[in-house]
C-alpha atoms as a PDB file:
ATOM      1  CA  UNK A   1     -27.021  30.024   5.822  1.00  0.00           C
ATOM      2  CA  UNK A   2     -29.058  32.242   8.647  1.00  0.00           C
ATOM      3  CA  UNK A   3     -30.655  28.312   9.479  1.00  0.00           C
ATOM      4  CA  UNK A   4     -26.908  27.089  10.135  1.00  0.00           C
ATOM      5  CA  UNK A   5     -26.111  29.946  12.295  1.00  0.00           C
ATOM      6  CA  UNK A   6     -29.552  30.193  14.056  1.00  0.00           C
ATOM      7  CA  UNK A   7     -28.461  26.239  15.043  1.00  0.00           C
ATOM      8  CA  UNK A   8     -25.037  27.039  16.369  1.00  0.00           C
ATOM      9  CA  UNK A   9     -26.742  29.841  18.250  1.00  0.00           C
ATOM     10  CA  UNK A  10     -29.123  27.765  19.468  1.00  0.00           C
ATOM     11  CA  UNK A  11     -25.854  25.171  20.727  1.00  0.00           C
ATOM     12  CA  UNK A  12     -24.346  27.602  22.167  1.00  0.00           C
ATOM     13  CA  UNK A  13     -27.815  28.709  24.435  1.00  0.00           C
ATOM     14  CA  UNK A  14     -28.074  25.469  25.223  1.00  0.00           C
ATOM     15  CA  UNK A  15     -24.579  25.112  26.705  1.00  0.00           C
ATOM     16  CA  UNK A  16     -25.319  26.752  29.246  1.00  0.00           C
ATOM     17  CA  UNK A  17     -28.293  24.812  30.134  1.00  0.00           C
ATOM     18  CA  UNK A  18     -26.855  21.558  29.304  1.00  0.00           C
ATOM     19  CA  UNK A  19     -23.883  22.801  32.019  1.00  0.00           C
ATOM     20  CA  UNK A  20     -25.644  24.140  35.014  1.00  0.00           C
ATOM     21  CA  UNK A  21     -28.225  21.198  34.563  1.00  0.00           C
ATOM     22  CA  UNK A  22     -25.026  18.236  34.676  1.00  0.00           C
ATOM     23  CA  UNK A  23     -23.869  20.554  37.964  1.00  0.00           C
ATOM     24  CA  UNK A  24     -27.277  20.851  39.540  1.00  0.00           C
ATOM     25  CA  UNK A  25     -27.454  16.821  38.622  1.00  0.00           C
ATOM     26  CA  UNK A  26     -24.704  15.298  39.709  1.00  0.00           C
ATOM     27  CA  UNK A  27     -26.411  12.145  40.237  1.00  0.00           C
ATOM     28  CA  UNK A  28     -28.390  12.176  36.861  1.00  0.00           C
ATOM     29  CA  UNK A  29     -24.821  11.107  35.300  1.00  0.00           C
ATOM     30  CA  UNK A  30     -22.729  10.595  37.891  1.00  0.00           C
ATOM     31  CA  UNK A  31     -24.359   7.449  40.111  1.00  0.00           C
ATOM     32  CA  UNK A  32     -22.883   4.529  38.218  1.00  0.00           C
ATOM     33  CA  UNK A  33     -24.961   2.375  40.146  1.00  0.00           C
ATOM     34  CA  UNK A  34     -28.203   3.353  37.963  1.00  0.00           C
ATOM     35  CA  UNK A  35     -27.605   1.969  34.875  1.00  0.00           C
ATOM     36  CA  UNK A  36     -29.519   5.015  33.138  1.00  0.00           C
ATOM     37  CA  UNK A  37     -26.763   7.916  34.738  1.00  0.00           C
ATOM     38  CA  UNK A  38     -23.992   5.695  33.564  1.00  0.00           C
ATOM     39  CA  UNK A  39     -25.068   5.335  29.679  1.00  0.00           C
ATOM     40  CA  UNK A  40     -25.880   9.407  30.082  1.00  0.00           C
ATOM     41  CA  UNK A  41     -22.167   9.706  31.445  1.00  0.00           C
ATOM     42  CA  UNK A  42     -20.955   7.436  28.176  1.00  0.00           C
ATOM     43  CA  UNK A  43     -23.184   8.952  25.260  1.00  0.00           C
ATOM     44  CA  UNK A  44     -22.953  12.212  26.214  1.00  0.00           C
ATOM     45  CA  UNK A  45     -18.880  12.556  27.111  1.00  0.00           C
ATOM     46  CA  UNK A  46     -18.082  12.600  23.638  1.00  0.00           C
ATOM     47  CA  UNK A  47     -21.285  14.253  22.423  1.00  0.00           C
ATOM     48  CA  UNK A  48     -21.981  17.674  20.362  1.00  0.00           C
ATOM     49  CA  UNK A  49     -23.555  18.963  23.758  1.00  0.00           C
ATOM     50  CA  UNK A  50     -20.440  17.844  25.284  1.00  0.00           C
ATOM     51  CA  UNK A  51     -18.375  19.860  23.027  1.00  0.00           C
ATOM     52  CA  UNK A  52     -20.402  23.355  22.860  1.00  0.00           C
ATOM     53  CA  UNK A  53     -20.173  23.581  26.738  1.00  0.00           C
ATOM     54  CA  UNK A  54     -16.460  23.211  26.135  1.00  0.00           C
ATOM     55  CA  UNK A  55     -15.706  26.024  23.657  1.00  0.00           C
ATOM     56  CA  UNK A  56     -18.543  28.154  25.488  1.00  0.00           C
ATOM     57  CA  UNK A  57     -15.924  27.831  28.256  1.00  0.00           C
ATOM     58  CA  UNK A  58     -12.709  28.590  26.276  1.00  0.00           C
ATOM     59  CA  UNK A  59     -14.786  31.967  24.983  1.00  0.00           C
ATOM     60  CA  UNK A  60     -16.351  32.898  28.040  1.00  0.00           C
ATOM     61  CA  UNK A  61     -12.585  32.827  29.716  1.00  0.00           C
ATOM     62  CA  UNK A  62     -11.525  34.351  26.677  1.00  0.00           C
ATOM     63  CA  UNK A  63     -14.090  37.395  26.516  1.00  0.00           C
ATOM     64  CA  UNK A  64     -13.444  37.647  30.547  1.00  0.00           C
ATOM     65  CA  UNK A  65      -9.411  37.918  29.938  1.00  0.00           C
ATOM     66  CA  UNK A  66      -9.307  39.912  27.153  1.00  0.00           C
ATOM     67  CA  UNK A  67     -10.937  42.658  29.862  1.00  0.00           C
ATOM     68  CA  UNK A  68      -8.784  41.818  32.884  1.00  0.00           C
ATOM     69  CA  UNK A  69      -5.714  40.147  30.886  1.00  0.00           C
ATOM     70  CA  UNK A  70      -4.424  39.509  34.437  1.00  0.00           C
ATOM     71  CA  UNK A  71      -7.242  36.935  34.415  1.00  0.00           C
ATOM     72  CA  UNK A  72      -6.143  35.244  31.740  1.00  0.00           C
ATOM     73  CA  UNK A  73      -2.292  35.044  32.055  1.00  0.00           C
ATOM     74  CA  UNK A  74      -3.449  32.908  35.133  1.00  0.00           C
ATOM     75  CA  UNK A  75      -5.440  30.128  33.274  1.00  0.00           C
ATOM     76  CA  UNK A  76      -2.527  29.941  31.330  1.00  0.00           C
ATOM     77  CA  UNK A  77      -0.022  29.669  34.210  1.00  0.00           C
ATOM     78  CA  UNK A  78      -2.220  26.978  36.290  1.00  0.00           C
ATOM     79  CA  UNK A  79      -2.789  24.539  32.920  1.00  0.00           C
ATOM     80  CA  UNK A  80       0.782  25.147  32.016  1.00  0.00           C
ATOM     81  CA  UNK A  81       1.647  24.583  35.887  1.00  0.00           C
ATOM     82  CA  UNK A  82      -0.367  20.806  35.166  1.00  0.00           C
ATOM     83  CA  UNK A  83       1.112  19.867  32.519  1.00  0.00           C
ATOM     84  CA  UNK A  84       4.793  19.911  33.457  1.00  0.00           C
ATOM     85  CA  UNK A  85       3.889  18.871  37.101  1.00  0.00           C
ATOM     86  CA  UNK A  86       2.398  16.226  35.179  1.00  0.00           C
ATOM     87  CA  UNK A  87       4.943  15.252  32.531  1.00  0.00           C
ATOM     88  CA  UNK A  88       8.029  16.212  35.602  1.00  0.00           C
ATOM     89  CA  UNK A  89       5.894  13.194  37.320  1.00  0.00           C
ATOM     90  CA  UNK A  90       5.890  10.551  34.541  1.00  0.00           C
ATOM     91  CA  UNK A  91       8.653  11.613  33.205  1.00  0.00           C
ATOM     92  CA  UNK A  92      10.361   8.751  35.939  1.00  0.00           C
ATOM     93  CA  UNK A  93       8.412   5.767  33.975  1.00  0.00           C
ATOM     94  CA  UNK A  94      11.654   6.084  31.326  1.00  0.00           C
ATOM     95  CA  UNK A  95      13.679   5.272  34.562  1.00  0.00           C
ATOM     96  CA  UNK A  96      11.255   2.525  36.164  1.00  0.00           C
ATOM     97  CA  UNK A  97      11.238   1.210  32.146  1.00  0.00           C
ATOM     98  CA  UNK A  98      14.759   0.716  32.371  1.00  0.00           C
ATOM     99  CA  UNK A  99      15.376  -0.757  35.718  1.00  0.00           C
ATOM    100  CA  UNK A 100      12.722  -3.212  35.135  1.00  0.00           C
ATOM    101  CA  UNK A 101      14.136  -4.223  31.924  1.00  0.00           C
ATOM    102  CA  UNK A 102      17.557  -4.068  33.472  1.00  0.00           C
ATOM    103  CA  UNK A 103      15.901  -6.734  36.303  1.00  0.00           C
ATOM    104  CA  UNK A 104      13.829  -8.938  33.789  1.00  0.00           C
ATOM    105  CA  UNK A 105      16.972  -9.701  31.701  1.00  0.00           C
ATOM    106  CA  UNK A 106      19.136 -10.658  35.345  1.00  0.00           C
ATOM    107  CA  UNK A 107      16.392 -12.875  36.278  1.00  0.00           C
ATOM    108  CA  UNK A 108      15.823 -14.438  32.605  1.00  0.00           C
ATOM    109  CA  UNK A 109      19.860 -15.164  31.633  1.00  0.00           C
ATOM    110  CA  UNK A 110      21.110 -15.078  34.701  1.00  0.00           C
ATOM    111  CA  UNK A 111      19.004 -16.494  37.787  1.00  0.00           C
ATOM    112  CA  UNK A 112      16.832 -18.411  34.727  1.00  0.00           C
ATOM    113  CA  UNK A 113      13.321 -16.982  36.780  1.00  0.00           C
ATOM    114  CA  UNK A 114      10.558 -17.478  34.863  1.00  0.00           C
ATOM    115  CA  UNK A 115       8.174 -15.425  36.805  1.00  0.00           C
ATOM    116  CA  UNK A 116       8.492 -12.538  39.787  1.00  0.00           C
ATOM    117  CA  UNK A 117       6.739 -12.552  42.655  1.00  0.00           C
ATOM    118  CA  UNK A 118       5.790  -9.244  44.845  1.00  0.00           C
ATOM    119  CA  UNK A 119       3.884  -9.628  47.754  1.00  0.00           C
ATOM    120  CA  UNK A 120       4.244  -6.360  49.383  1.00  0.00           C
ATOM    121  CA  UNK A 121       2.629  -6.197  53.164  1.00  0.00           C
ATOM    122  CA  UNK A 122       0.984  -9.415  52.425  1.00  0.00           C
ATOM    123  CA  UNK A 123      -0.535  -9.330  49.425  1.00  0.00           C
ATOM    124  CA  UNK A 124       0.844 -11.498  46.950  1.00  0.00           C
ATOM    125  CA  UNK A 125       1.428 -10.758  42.614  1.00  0.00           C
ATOM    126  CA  UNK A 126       3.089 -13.618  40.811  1.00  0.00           C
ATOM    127  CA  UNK A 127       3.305 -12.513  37.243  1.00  0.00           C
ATOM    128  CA  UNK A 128       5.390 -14.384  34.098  1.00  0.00           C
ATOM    129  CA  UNK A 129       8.394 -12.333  32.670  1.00  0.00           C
ATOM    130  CA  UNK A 130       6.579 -12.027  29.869  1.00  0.00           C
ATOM    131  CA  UNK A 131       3.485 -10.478  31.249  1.00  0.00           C
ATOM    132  CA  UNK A 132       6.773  -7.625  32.870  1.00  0.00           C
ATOM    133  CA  UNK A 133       8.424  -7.487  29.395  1.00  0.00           C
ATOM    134  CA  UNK A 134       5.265  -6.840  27.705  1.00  0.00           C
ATOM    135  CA  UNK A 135       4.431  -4.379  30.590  1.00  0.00           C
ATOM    136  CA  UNK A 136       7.359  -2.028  29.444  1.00  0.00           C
ATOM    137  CA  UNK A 137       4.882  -0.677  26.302  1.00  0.00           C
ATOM    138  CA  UNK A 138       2.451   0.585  29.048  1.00  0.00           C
ATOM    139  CA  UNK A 139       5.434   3.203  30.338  1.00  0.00           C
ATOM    140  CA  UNK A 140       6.371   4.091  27.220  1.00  0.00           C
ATOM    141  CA  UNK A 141       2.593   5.020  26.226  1.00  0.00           C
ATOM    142  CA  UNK A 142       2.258   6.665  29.754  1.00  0.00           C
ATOM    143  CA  UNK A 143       5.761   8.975  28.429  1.00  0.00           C
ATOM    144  CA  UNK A 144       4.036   9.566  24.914  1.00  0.00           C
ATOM    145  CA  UNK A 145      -0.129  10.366  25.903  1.00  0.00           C
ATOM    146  CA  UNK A 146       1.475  12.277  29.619  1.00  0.00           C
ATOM    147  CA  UNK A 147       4.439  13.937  28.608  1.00  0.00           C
ATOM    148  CA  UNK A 148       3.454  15.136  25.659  1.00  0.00           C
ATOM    149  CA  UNK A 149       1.528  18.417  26.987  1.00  0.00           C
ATOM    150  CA  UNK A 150       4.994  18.931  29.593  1.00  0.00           C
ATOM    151  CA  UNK A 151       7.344  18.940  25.929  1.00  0.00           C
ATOM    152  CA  UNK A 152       4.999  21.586  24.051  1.00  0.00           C
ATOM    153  CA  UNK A 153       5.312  23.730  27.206  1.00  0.00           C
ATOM    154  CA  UNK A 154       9.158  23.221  27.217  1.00  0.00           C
ATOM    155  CA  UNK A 155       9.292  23.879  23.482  1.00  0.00           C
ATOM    156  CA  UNK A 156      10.627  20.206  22.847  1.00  0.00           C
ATOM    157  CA  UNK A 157       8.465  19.194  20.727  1.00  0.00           C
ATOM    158  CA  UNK A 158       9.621  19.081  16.813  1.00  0.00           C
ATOM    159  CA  UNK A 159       9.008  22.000  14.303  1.00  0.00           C
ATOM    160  CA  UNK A 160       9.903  22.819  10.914  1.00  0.00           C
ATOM    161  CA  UNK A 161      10.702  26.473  10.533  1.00  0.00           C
ATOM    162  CA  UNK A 162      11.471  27.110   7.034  1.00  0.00           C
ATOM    163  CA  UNK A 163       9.221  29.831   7.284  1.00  0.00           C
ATOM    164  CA  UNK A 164       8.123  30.663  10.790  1.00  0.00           C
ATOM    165  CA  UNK A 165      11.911  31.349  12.245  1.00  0.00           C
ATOM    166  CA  UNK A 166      12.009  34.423   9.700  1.00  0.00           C
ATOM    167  CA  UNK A 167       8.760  35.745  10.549  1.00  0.00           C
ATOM    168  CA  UNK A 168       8.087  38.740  12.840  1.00  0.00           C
ATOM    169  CA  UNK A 169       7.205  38.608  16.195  1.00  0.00           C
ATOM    170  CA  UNK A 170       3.221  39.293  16.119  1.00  0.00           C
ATOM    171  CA  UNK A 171       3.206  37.174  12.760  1.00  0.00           C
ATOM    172  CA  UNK A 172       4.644  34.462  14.767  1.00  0.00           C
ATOM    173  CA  UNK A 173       1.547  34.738  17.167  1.00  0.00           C
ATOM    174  CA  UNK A 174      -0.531  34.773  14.468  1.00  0.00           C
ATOM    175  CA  UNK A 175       0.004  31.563  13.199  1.00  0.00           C
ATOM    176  CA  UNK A 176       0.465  30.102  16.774  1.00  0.00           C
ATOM    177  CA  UNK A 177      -3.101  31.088  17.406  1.00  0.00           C
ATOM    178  CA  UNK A 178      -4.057  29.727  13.611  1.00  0.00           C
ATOM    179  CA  UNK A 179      -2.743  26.677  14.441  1.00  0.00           C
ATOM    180  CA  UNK A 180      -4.434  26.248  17.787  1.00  0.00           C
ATOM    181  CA  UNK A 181      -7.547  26.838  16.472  1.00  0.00           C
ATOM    182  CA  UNK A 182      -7.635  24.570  13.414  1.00  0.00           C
ATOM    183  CA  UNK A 183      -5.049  22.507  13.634  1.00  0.00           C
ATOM    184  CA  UNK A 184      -4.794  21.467  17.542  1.00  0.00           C
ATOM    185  CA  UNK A 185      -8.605  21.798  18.755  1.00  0.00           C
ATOM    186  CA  UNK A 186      -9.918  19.888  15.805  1.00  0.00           C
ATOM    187  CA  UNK A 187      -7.721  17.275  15.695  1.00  0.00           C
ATOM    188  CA  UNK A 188      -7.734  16.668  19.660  1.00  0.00           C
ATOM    189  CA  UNK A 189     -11.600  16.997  19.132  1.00  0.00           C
ATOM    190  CA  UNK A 190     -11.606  13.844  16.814  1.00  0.00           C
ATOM    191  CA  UNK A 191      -9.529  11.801  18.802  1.00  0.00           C
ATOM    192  CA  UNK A 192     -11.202  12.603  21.817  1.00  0.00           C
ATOM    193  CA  UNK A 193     -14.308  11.309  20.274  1.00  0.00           C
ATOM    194  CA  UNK A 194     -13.071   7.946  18.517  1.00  0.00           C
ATOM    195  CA  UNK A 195     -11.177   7.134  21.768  1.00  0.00           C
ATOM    196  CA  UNK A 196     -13.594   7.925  24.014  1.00  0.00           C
ATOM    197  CA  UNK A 197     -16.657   4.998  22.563  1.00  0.00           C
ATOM    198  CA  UNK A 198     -13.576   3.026  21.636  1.00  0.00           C
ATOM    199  CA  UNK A 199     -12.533   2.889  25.234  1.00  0.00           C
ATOM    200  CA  UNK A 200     -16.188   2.004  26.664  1.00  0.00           C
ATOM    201  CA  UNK A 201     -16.456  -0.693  24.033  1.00  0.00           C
ATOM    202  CA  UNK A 202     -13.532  -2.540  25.956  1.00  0.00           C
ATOM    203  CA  UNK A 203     -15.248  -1.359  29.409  1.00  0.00           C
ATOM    204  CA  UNK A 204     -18.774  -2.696  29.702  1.00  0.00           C
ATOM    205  CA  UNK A 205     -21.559  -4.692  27.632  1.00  0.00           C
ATOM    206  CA  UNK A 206     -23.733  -4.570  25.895  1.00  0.00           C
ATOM    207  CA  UNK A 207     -21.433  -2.748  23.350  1.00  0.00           C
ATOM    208  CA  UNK A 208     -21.824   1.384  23.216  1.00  0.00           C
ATOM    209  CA  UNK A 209     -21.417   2.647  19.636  1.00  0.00           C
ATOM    210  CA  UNK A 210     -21.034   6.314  18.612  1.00  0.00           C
ATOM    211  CA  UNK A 211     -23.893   6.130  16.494  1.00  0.00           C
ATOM    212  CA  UNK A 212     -26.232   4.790  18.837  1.00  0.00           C
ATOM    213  CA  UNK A 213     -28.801   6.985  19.705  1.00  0.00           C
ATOM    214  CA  UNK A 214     -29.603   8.251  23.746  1.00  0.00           C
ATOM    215  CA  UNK A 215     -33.306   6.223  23.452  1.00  0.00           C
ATOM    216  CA  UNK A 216     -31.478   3.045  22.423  1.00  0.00           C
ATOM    217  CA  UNK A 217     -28.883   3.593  24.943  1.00  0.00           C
ATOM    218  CA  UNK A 218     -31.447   3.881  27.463  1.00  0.00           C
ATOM    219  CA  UNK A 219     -33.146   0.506  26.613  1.00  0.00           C
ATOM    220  CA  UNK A 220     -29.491  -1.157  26.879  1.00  0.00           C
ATOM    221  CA  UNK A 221     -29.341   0.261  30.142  1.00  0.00           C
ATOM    222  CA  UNK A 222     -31.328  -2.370  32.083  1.00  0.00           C
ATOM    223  CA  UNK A 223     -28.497  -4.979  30.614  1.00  0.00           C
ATOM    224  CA  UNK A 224     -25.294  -2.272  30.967  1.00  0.00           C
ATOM    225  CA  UNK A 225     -22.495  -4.414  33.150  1.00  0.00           C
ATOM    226  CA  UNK A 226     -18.636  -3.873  33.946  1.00  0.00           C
ATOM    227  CA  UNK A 227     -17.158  -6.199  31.166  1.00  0.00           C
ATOM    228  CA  UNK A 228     -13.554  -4.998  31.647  1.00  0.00           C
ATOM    229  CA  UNK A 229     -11.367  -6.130  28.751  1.00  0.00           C
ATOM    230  CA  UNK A 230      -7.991  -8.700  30.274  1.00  0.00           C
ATOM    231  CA  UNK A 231      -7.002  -9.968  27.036  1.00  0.00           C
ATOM    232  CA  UNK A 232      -2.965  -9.829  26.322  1.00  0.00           C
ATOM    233  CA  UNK A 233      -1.319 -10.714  22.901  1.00  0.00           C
ATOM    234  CA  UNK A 234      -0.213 -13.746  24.644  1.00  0.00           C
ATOM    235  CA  UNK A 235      -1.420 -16.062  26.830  1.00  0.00           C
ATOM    236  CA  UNK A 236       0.678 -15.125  29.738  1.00  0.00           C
ATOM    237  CA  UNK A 237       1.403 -11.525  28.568  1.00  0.00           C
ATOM    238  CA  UNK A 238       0.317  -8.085  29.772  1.00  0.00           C
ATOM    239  CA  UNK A 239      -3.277  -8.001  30.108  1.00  0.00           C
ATOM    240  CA  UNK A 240      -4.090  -4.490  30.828  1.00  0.00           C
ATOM    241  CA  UNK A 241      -4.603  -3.302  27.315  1.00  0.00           C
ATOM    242  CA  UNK A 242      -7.314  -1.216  28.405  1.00  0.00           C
ATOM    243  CA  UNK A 243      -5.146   1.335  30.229  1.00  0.00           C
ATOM    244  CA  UNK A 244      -3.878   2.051  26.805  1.00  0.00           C
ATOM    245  CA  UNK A 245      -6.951   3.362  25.963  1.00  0.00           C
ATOM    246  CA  UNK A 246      -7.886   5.665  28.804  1.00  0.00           C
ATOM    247  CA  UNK A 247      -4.543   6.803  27.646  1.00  0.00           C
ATOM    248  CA  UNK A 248      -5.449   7.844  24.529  1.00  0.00           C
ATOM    249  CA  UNK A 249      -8.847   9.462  25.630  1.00  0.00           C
ATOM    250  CA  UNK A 250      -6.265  11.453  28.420  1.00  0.00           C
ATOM    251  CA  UNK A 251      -3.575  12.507  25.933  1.00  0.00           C
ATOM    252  CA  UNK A 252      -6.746  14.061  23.752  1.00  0.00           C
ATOM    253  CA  UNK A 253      -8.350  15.793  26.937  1.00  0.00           C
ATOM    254  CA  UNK A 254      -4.754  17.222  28.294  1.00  0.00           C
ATOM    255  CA  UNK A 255      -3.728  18.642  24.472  1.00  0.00           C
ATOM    256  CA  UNK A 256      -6.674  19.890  23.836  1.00  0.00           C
ATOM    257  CA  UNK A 257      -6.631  22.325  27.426  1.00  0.00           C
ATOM    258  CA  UNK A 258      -3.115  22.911  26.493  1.00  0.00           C
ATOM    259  CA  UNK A 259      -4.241  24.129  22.948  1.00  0.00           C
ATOM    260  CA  UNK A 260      -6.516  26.386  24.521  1.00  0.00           C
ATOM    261  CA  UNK A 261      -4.036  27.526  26.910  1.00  0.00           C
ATOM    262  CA  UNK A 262      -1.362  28.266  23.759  1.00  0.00           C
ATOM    263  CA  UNK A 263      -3.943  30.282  22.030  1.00  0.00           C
ATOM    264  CA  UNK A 264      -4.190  32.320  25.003  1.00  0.00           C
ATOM    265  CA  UNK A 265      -0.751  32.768  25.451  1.00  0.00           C
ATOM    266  CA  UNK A 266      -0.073  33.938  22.174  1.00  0.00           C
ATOM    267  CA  UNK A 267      -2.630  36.116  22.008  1.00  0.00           C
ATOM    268  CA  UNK A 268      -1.696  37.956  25.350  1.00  0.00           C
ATOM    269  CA  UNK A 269       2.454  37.815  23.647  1.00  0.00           C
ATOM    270  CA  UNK A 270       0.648  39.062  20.724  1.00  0.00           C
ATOM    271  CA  UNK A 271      -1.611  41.795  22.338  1.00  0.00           C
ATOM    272  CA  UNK A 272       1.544  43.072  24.818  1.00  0.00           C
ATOM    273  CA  UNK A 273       4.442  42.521  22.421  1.00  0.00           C
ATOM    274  CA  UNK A 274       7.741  41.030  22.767  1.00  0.00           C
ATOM    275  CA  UNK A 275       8.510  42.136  25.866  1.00  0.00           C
ATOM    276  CA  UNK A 276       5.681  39.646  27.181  1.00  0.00           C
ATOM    277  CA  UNK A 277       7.523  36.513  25.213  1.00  0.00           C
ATOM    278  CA  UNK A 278       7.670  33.592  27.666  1.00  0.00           C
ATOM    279  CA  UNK A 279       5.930  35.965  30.568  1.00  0.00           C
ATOM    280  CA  UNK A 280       5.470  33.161  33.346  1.00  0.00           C
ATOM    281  CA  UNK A 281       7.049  30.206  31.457  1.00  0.00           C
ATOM    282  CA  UNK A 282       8.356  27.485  33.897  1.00  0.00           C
ATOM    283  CA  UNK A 283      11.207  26.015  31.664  1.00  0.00           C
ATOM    284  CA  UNK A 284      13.431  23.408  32.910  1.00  0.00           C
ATOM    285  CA  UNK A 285      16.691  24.665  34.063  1.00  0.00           C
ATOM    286  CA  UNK A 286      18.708  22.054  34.154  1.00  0.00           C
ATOM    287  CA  UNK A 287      20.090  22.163  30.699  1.00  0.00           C
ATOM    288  CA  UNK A 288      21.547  25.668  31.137  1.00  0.00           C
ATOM    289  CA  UNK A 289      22.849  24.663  34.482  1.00  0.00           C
ATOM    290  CA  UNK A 290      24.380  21.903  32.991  1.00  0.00           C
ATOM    291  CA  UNK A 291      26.491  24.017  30.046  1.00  0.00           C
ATOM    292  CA  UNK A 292      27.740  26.197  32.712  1.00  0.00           C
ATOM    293  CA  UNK A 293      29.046  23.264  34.558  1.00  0.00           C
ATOM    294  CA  UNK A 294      30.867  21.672  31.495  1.00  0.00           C
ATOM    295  CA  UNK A 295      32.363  25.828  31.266  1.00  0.00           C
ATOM    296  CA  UNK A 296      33.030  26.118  34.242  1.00  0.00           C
ATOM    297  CA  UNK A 297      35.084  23.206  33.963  1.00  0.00           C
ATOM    298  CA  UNK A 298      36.877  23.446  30.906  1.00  0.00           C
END
């Protein structure tokens, strides 16, 4: 037992090495031109070093806003401020996904195209239909893995409250900040590291495996080249599969901030009471609006 906590200790110490070192270094990690800083950048983005200097961050800004609370209501209103700037943003690909199906199905029945071709101030695209049909998947992952941060800020995400809806107020913020902690960090935290070797495995070559060690890494450096994966399901179908998976590695990144970010929210709701309840919270109007137009009307 005192050996386990001695080593998280120990993590946590060397957090803050690991993280003024990587600042103080850019180039160690950063100058993809040396094979070495590149395989540095890969192994350790999804490393335990990686993820110590992460929650040493998320409990230094804790420990700093628990003392000025001002502080810390304005993490929480810039990475709430991101995500629905973000998800307001991409929120449009369900419109683009619709006008380009609307035009792929004109040009298919109707003007019997088989292909389109953009060439916008000279530069020329000629894709198949296909390759713009099977396109459509890319928006809607873009609405899932970028929107999904901007709906748990709006509170349109799904719940079952069989239990919470009767609970008290402070209660309430009790399990909000339970389920931040074990439920959203963790899970974001595993996803975050499957994606992230799963998306460099499509990216370059030799092959980068999570198990692989920084030593053998090193040696595969001398050999380390852009292999970018172009392969579509068919032969003349979308072949940008790897933008799924940056994705993925993006919707872990962005929920796992915003988990952070709802544990300190409901901790300040929690420490200040109800009065405090969605203190800051940039909800979309447009709903209300809305039901006091169809009022108005009727």
């Amino acid at each position: 037992m005192l050996d386990a906590i001695g080593w998280v200790i120990t993590q946590f110490g060397m957090a803050f090495y690991n993280f003024f070192y990587a600042v103080t270094h850019p180039a160690s990690w950063l100058d993809w031109t040396d094979g070495k800083a590149m395989v540095k950048f890969i192994f350790y983005g999804a490393s335990m070093d990686f993820f110590f200097v992460v929650i040493t961050i998320f409990i230094i800004i804790l420990i700093i806003g628990l003392w000025k609370r001002e502080f810390l209501w304005g993490v929480v209103r810039v990475i709430e401020g991101f995500n629905n700037t973000l998800g307001r943003f991409f929120a449009w690909a369900a419109l683009l996904m619709v006008l380009q199906q609307i035009m792929i199905v004109f040009l298919q029945r109707i003007f019997l195209r088989a292909s389109i071709n953009i060439s916008p101030f000279g530069f020329g695209v000629t894709k198949d239909l296909s390759w713009w049909a099977e396109e459509l998947k890319f928006y809607n992952a873009m609405l899932v893995a970028l929107c999904c941060a901007y709906a748990f800020v709006q509170g349109a995400h799904v719940r079952v409250d069989l239990f919470y809806a009767g609970m008290r107020f402070r209660a309430k913020k009790i399990v909000d900040m339970i389920g931040s902690i074990f439920f959203i960090l963790p899970s974001m935290t595993l996803i975050w590291m499957y994606g992230w070797f799963f998306l460099w495995r499509h990216l370059v070559t030799p092959k980068i495996s999570a198990t692989d060690k920084i030593e053998l890494l090193e040696r595969k450096a001398r050999f380390l080249k852009w292999n970018v994966e172009t392969i579509g399901f068919s032969p003349n179908g979308f072949d940008g599969y790897f933008l799924f998976k940056i994705l993925l590695v993006s919707f872990a990144g962005i929920i796992f901030v915003s988990g952070m970010s709802y544990f300190y929210r409901s901790l300040l709701e929690f420490l200040e009471g109800e009065e405090s309840e969605g203190k800051y919270l940039d909800k979309d109007k447009l709903g209300d609006e809305l039901a006091e137009t169809v009022a108005e009307i009727h």
